[in-house]
PDB file of N, CA and C in Angstrom:
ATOM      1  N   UNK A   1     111.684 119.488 130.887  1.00  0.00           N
ATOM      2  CA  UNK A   1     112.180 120.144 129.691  1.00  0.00           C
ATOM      3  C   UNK A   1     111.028 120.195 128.686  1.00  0.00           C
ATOM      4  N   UNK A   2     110.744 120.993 127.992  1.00  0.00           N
ATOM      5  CA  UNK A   2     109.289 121.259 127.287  1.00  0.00           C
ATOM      6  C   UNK A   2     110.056 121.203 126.203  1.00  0.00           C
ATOM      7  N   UNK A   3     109.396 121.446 125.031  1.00  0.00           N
ATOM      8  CA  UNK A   3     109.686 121.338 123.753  1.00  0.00           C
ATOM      9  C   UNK A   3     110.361 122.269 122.624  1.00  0.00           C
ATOM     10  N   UNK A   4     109.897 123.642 123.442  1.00  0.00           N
ATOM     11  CA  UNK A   4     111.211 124.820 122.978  1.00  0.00           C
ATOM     12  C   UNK A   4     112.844 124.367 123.729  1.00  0.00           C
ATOM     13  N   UNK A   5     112.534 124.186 124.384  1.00  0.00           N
ATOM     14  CA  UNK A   5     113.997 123.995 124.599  1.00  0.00           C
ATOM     15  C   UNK A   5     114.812 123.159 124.609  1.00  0.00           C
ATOM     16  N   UNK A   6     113.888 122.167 124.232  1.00  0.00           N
ATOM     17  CA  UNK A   6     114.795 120.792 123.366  1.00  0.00           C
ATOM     18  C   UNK A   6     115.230 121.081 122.133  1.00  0.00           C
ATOM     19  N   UNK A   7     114.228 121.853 121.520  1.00  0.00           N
ATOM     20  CA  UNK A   7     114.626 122.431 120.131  1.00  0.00           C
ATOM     21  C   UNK A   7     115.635 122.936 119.923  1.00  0.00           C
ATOM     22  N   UNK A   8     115.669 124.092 121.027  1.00  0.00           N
ATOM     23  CA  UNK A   8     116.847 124.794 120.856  1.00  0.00           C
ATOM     24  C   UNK A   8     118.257 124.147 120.866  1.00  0.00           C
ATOM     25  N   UNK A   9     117.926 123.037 122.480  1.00  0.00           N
ATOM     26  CA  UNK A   9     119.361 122.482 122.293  1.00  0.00           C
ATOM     27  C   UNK A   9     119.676 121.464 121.374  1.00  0.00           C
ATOM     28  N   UNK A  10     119.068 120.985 120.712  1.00  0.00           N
ATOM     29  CA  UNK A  10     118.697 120.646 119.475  1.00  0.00           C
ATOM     30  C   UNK A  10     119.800 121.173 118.290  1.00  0.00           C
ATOM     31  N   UNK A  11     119.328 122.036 118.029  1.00  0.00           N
ATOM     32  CA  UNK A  11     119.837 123.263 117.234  1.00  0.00           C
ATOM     33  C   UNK A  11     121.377 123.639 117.824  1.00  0.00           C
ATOM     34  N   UNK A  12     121.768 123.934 118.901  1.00  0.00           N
ATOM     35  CA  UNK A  12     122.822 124.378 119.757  1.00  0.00           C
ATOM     36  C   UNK A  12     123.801 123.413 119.292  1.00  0.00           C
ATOM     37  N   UNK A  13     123.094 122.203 119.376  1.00  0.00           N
ATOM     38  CA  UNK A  13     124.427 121.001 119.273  1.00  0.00           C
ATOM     39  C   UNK A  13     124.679 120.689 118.021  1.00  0.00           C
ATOM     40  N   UNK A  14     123.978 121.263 117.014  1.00  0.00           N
ATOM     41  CA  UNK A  14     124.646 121.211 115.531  1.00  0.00           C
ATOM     42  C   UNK A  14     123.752 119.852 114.865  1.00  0.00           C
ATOM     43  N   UNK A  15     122.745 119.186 115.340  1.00  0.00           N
ATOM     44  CA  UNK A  15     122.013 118.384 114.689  1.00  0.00           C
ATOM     45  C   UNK A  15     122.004 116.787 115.433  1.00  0.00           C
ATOM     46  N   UNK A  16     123.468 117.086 115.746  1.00  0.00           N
ATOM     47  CA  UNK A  16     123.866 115.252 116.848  1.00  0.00           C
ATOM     48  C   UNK A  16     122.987 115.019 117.432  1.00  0.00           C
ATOM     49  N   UNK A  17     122.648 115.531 118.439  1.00  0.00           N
ATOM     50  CA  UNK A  17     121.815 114.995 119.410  1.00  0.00           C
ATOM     51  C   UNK A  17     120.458 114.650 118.801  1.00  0.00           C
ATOM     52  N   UNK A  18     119.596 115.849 117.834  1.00  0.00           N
ATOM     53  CA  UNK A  18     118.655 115.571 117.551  1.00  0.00           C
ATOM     54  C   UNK A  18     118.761 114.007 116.543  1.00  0.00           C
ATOM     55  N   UNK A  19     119.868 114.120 116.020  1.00  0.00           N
ATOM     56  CA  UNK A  19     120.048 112.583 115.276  1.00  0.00           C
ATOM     57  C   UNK A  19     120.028 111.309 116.083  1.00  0.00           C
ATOM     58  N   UNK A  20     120.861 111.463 117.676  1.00  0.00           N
ATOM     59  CA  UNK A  20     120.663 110.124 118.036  1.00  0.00           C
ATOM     60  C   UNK A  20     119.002 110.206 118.883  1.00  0.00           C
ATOM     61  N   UNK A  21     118.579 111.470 119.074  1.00  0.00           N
ATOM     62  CA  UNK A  21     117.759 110.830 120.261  1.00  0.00           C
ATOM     63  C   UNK A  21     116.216 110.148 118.798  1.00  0.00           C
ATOM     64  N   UNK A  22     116.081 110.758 117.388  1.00  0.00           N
ATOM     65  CA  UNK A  22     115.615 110.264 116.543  1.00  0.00           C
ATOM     66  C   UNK A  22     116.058 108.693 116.311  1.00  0.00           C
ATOM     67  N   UNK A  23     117.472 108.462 116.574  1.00  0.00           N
ATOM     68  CA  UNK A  23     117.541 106.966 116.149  1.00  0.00           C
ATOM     69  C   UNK A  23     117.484 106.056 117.138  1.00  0.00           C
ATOM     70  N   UNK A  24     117.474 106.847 118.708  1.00  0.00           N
ATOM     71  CA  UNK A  24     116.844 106.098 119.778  1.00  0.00           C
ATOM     72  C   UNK A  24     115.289 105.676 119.790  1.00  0.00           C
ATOM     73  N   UNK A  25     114.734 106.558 119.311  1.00  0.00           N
ATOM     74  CA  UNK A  25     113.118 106.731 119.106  1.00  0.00           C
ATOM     75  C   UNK A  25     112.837 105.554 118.429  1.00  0.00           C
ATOM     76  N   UNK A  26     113.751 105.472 117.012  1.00  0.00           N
ATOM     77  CA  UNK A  26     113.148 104.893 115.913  1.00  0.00           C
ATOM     78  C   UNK A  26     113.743 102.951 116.758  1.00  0.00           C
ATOM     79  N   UNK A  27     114.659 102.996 117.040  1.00  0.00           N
ATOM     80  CA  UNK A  27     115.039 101.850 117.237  1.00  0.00           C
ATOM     81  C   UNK A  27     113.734 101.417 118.391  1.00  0.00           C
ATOM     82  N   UNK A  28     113.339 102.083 119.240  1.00  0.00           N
ATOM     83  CA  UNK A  28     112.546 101.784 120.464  1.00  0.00           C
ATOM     84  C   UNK A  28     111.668 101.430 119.946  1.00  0.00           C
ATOM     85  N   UNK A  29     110.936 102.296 118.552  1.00  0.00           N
ATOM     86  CA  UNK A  29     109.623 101.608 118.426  1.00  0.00           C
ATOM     87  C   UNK A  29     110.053 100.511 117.437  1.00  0.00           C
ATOM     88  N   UNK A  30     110.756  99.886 116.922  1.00  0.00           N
ATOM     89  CA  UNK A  30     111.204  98.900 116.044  1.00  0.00           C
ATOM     90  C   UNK A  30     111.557  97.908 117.340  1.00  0.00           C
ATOM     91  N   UNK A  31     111.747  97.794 118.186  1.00  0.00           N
ATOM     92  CA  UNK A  31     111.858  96.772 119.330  1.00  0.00           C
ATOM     93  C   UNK A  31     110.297  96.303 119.592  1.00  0.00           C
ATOM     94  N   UNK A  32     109.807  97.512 120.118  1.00  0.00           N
ATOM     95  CA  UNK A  32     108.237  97.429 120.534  1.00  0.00           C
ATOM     96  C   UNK A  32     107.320  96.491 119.292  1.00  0.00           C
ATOM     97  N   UNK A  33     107.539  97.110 118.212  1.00  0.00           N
ATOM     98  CA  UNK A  33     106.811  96.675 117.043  1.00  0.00           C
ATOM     99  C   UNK A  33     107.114  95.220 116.706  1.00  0.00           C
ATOM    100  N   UNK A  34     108.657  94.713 117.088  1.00  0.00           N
ATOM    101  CA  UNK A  34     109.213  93.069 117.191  1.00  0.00           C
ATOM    102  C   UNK A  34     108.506  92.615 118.421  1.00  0.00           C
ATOM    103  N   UNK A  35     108.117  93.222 119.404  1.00  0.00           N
ATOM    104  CA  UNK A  35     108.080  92.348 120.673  1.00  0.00           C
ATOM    105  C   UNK A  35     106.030  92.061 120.685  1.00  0.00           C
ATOM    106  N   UNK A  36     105.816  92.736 119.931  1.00  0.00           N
ATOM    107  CA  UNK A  36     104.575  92.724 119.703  1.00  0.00           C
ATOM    108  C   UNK A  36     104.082  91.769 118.239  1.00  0.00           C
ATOM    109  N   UNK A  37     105.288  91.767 117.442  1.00  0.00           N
ATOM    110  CA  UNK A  37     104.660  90.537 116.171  1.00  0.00           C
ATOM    111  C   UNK A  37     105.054  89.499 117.101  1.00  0.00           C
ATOM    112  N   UNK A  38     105.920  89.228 117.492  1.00  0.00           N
ATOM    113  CA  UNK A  38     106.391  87.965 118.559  1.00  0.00           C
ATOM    114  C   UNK A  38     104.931  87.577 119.329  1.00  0.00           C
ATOM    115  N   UNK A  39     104.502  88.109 119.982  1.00  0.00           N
ATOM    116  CA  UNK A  39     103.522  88.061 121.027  1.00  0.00           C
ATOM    117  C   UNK A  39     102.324  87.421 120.204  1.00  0.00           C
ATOM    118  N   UNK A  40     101.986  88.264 118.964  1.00  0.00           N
ATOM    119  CA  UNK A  40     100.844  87.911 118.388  1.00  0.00           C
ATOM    120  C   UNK A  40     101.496  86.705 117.492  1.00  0.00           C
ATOM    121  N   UNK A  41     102.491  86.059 117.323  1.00  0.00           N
ATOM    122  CA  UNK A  41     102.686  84.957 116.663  1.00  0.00           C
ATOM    123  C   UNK A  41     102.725  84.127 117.394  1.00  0.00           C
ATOM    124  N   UNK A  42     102.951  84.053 118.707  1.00  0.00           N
ATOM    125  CA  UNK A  42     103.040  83.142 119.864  1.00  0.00           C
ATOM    126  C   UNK A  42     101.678  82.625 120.182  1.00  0.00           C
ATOM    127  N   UNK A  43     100.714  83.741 120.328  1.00  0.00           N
ATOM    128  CA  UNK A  43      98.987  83.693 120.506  1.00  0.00           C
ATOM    129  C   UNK A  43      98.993  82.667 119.598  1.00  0.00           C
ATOM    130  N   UNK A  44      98.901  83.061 117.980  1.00  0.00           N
ATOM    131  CA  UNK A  44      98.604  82.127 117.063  1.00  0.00           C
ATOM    132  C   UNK A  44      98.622  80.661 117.223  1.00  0.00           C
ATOM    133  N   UNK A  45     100.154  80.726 117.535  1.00  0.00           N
ATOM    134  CA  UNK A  45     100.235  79.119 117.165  1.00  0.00           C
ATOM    135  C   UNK A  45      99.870  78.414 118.433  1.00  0.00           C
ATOM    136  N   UNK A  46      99.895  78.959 119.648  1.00  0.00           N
ATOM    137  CA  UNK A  46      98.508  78.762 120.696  1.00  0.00           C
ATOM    138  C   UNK A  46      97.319  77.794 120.503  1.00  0.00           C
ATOM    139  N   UNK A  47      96.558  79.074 119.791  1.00  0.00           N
ATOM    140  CA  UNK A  47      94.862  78.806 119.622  1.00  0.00           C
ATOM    141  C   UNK A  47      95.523  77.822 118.286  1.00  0.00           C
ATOM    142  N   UNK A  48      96.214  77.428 117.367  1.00  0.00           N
ATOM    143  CA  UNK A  48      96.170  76.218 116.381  1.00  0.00           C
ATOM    144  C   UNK A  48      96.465  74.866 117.193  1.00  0.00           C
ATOM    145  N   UNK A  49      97.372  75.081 117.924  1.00  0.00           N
ATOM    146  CA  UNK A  49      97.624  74.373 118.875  1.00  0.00           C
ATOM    147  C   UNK A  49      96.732  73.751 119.735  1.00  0.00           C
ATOM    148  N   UNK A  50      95.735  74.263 120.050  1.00  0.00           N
ATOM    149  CA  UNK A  50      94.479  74.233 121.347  1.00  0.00           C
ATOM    150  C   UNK A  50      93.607  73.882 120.499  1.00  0.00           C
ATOM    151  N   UNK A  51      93.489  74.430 119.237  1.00  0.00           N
ATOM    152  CA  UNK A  51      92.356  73.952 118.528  1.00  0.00           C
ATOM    153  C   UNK A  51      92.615  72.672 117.805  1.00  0.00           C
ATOM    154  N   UNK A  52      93.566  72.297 117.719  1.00  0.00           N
ATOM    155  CA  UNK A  52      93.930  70.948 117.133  1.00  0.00           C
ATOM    156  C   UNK A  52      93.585  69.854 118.192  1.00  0.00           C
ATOM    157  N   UNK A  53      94.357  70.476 119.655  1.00  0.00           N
ATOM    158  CA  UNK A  53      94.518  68.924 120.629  1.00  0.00           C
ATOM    159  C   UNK A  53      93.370  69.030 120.855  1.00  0.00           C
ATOM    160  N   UNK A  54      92.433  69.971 121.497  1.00  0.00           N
ATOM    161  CA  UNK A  54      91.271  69.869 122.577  1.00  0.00           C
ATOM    162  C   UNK A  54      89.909  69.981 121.350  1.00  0.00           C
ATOM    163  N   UNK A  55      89.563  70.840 120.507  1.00  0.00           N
ATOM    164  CA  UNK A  55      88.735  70.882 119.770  1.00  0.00           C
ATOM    165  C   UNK A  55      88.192  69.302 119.541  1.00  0.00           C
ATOM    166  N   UNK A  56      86.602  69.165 119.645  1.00  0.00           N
ATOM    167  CA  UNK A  56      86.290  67.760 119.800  1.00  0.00           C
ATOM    168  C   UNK A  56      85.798  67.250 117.888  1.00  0.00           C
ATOM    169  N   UNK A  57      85.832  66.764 117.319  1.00  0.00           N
ATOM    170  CA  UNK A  57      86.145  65.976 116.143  1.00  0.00           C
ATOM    171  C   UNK A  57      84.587  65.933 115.866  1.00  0.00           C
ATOM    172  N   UNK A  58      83.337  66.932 115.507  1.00  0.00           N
ATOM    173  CA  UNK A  58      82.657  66.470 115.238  1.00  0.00           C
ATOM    174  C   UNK A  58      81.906  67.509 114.265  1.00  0.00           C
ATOM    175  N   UNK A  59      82.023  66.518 113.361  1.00  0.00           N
ATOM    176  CA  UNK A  59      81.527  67.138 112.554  1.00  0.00           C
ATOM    177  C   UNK A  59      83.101  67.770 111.297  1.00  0.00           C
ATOM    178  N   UNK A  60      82.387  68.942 110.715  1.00  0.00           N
ATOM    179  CA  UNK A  60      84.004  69.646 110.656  1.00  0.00           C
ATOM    180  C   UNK A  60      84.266  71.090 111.030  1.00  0.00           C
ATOM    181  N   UNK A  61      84.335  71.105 112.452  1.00  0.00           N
ATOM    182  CA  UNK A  61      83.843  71.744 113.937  1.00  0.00           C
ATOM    183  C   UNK A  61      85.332  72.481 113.183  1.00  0.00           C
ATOM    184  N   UNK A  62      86.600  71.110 113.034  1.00  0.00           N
ATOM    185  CA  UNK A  62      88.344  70.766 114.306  1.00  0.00           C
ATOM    186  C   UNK A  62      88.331  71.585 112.976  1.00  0.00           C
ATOM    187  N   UNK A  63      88.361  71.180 111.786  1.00  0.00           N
ATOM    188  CA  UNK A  63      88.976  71.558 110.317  1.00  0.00           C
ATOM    189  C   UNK A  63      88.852  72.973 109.703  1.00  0.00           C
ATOM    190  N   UNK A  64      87.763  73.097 110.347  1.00  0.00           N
ATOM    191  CA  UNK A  64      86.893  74.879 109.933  1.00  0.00           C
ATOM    192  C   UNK A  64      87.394  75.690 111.043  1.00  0.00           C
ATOM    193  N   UNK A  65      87.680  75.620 112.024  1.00  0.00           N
ATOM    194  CA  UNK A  65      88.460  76.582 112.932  1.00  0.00           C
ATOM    195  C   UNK A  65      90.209  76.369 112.607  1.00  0.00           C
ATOM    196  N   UNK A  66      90.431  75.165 112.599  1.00  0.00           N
ATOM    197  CA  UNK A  66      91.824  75.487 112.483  1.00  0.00           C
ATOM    198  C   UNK A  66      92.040  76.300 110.762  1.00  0.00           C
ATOM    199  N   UNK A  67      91.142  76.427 109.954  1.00  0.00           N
ATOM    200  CA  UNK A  67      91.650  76.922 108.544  1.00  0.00           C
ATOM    201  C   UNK A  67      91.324  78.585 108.708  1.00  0.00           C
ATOM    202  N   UNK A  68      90.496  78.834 110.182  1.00  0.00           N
ATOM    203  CA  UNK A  68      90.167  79.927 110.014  1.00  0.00           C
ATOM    204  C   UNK A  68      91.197  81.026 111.138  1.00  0.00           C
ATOM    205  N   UNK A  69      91.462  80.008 111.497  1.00  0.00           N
ATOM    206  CA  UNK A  69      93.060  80.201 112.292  1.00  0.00           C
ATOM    207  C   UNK A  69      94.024  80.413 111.572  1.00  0.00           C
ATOM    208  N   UNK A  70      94.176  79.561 110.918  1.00  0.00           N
ATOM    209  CA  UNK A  70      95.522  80.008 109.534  1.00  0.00           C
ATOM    210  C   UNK A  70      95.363  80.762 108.786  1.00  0.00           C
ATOM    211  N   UNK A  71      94.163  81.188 108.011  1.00  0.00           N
ATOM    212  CA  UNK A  71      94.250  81.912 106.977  1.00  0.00           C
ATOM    213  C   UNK A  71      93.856  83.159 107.570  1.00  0.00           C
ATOM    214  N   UNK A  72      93.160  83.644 108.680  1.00  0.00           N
ATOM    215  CA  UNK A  72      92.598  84.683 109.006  1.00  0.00           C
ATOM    216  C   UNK A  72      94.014  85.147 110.159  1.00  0.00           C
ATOM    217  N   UNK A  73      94.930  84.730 109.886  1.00  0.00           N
ATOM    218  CA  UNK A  73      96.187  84.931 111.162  1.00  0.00           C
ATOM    219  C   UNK A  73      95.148  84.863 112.929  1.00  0.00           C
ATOM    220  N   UNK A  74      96.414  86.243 113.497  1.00  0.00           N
ATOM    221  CA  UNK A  74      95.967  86.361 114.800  1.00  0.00           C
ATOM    222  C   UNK A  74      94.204  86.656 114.324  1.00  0.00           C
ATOM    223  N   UNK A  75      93.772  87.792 113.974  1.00  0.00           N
ATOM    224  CA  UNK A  75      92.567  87.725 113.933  1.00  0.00           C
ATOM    225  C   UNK A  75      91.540  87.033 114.201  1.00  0.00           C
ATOM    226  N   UNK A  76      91.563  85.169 112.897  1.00  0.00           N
ATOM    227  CA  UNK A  76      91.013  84.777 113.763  1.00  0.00           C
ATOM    228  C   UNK A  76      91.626  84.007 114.663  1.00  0.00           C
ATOM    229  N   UNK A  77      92.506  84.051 114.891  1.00  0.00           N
ATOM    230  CA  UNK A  77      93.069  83.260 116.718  1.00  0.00           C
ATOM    231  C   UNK A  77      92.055  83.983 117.710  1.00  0.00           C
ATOM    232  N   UNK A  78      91.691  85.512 117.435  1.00  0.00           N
ATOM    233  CA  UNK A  78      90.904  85.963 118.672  1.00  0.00           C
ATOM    234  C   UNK A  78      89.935  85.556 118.561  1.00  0.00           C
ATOM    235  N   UNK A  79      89.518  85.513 117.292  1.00  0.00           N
ATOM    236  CA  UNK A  79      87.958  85.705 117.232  1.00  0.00           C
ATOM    237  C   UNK A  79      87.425  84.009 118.114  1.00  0.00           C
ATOM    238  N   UNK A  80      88.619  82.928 117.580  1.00  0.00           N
ATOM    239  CA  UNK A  80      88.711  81.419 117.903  1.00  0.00           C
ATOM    240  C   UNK A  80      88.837  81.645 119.638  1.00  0.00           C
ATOM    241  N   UNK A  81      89.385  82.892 120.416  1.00  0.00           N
ATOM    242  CA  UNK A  81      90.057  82.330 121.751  1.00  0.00           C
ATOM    243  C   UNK A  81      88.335  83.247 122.634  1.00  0.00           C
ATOM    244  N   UNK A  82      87.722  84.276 121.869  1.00  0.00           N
ATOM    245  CA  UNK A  82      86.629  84.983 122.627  1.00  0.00           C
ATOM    246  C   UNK A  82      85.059  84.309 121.757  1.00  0.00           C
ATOM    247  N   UNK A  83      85.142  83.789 120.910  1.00  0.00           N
ATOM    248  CA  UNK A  83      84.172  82.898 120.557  1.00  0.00           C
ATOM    249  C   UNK A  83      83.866  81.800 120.957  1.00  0.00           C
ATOM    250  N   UNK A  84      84.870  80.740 120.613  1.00  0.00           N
ATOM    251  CA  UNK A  84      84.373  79.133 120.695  1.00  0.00           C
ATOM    252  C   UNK A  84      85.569  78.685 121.480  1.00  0.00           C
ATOM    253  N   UNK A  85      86.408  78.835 122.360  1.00  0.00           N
ATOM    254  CA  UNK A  85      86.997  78.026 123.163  1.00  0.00           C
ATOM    255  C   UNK A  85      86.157  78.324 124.671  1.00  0.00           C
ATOM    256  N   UNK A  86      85.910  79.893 124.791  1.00  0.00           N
ATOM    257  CA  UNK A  86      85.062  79.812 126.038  1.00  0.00           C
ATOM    258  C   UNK A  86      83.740  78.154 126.131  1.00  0.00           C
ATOM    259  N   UNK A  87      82.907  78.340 125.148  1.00  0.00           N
ATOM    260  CA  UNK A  87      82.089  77.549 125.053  1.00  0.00           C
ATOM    261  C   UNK A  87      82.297  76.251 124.824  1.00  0.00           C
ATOM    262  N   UNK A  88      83.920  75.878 124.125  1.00  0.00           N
ATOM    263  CA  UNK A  88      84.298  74.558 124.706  1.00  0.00           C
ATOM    264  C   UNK A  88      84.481  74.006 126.041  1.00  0.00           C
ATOM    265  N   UNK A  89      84.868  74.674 126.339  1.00  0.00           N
ATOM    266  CA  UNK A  89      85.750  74.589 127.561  1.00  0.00           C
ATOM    267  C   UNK A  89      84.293  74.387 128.981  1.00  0.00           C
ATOM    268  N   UNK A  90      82.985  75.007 128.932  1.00  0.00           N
ATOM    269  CA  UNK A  90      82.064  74.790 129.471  1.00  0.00           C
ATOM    270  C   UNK A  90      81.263  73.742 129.369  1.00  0.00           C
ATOM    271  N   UNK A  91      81.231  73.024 127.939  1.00  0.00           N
ATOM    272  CA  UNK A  91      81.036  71.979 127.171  1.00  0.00           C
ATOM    273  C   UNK A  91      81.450  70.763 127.940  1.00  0.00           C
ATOM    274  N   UNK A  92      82.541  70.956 127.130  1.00  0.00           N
ATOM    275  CA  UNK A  92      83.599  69.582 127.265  1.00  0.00           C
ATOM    276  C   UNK A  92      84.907  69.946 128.262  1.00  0.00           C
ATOM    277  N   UNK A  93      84.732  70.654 129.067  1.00  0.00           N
ATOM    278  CA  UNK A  93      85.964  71.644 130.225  1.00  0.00           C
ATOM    279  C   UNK A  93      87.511  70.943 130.013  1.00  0.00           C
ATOM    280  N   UNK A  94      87.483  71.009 128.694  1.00  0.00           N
ATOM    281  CA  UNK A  94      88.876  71.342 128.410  1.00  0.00           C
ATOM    282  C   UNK A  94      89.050  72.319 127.116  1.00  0.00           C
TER     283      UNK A  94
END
């Protein structure tokens, strides 16, 4: 079905249809858009998590990543999970 002729039936049906398949749309991406803050809040508390237990205590290595974890959100959770956990983890392999 291409796009003229959704229109049309669109139009044909007096507006209904174009109303629910709009509030199907809108609800779908309002699911997507929840299932995706979920995901990236889950990451988060992850890398605070990882950076609290395993991060090694020296210096203020543990204190400066975990604040840059919190205040920088997911952001820096990535920047924390493709920066400095690889290189822990080769370090000290955990």
């Amino acid at each position: 079905m291409n796009l003229e002729t959704f229109l049309l039936f669109a139009q044909d049906a007096g507006g209904d249809v174009a109303v629910g398949i709009g509030l199907l749309l809108y609800f779908a991406c309002f699911g997507v858009a929840m299932l995706l803050g979920l995901a990236l809040t889950g990451f988060w508390i992850w890398m605070i998590v990882d950076c609290a237990s395993n991060e090694p205590s020296e210096g203020n290595d543990k204190i400066i990543w975990i604040l840059v974890i919190v205040f920088v959100s997911w952001i820096g959770a990535a920047i924390y999970y493709f920066v400095r956990r690889p290189k822990r983890i080769a370090a000290y392999g955990k």
